[in-house]
Protein backbone atom coordinates (compact mmCIF):
# COMPACT_ATOMS: atom_id res chain seq x y z
CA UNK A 1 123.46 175.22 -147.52
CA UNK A 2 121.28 174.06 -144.37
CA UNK A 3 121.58 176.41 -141.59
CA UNK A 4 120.56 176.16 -138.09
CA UNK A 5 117.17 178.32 -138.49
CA UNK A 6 116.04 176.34 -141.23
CA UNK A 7 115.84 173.50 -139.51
CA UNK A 8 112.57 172.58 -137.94
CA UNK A 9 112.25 169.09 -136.12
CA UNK A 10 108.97 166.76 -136.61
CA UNK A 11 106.85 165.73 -134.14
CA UNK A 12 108.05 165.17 -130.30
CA UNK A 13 111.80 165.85 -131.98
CA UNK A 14 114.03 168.60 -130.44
CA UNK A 15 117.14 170.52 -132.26
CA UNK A 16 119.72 169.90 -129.41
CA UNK A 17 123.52 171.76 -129.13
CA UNK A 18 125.50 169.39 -126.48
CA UNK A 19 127.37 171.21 -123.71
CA UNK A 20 131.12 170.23 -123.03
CA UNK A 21 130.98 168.76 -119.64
CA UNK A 22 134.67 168.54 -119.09
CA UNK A 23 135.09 167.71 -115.32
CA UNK A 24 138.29 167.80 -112.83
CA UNK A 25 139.34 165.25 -110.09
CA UNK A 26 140.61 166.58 -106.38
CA UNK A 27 144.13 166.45 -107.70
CA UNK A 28 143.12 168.84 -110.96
CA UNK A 29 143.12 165.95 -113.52
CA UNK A 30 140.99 167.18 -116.29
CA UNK A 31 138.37 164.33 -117.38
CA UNK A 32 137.05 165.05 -120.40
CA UNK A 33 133.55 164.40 -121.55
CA UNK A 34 134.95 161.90 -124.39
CA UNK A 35 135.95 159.86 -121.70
CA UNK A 36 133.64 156.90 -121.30
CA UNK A 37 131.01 157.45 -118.69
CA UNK A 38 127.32 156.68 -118.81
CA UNK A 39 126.17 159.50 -117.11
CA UNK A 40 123.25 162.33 -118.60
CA UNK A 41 124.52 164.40 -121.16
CA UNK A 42 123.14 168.09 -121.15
CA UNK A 43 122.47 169.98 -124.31
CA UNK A 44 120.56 173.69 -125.20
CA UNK A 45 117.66 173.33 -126.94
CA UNK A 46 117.54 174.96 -130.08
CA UNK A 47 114.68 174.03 -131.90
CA UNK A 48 111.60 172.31 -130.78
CA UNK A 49 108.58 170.06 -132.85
CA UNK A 50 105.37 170.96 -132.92
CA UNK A 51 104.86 167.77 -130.36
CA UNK A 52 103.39 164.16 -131.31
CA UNK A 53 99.43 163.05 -132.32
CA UNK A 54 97.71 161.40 -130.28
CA UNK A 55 95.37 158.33 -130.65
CA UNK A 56 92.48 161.10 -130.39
CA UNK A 57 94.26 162.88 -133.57
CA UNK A 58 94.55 165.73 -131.23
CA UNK A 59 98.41 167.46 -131.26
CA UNK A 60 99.90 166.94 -127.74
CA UNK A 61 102.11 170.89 -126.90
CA UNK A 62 105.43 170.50 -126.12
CA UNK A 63 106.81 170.66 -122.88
CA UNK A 64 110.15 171.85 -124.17
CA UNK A 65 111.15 175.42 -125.08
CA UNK A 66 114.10 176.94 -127.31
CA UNK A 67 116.90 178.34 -124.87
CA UNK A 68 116.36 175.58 -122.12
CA UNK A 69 119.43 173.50 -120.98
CA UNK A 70 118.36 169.67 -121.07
CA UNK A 71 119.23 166.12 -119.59
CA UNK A 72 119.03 163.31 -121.36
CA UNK A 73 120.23 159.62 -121.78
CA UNK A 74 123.90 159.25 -123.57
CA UNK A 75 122.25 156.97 -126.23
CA UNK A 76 119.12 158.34 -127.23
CA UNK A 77 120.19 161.27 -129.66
CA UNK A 78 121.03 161.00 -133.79
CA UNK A 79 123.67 163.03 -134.12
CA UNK A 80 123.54 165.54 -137.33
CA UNK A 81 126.07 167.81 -138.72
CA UNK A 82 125.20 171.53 -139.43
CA UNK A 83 127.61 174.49 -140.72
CA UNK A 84 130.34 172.46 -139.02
CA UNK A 85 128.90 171.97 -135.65
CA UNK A 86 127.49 168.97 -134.32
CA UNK A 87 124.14 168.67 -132.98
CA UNK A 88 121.40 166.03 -131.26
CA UNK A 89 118.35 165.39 -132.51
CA UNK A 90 116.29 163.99 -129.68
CA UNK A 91 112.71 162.64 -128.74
CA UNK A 92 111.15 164.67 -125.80
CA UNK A 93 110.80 161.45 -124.02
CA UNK A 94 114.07 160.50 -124.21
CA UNK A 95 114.77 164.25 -122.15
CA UNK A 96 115.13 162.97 -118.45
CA UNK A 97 115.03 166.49 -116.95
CA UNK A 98 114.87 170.49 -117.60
CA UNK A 99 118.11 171.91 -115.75
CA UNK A 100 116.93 175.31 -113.91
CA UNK A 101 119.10 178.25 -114.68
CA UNK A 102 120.46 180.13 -111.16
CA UNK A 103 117.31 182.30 -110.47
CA UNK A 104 115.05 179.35 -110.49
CA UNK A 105 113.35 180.11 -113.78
CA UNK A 106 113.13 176.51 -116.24
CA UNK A 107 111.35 178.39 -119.09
């Protein structure tokens, strides 16, 4: 069986766990984040590529590091299935933005 360790994405691809993003009106209606909306999603980062060649045949590093808490567009990511949980597979340049944990620190 294919656990999450053993997988390591190609290229500019990123191992992505998407974080429920459930959301509550004024009134305290819950909204959840099945509801239609074409907002960002945000996912951890679980596994990262070795990044994308370049025309040069150089490898291009990563920008992206395991443990950071992403941004990205709602229809970019394949969607896999591993040990029962569903993750995103995503293209770094499909990640709109690194989200800053509360002391500042991205990394």
């Amino acid at each position: 069986m294919v656990s999450i360790e053993n997988i390591k994405p190609l290229g500019d691809r990123v191992i992505v766990r998407p974080v429920s993003k459930e959301t509550a009106t004024e009134s305290g209606i819950i909204i959840p984040d099945t509801a239609a909306k074409d907002k960002p999603e945000q996912g951890e980062v679980l596994a990262v590529g070795p990044g994308e060649i370049n025309e040069k045949g150089e490898r291009v590093p990563m920008e992206l590091k395991v443990g950071q808490i992403v941004m990205f567009t709602k229809y970019s990511p394949n969607e896999i299935e591993v040990e029962g949980e569903d993750l995103l597979v995503i293209k770094q340049k499909d990640v709109l933005a690194i989200i800053a944990s509360d002391n500042g620190n991205n990394s």
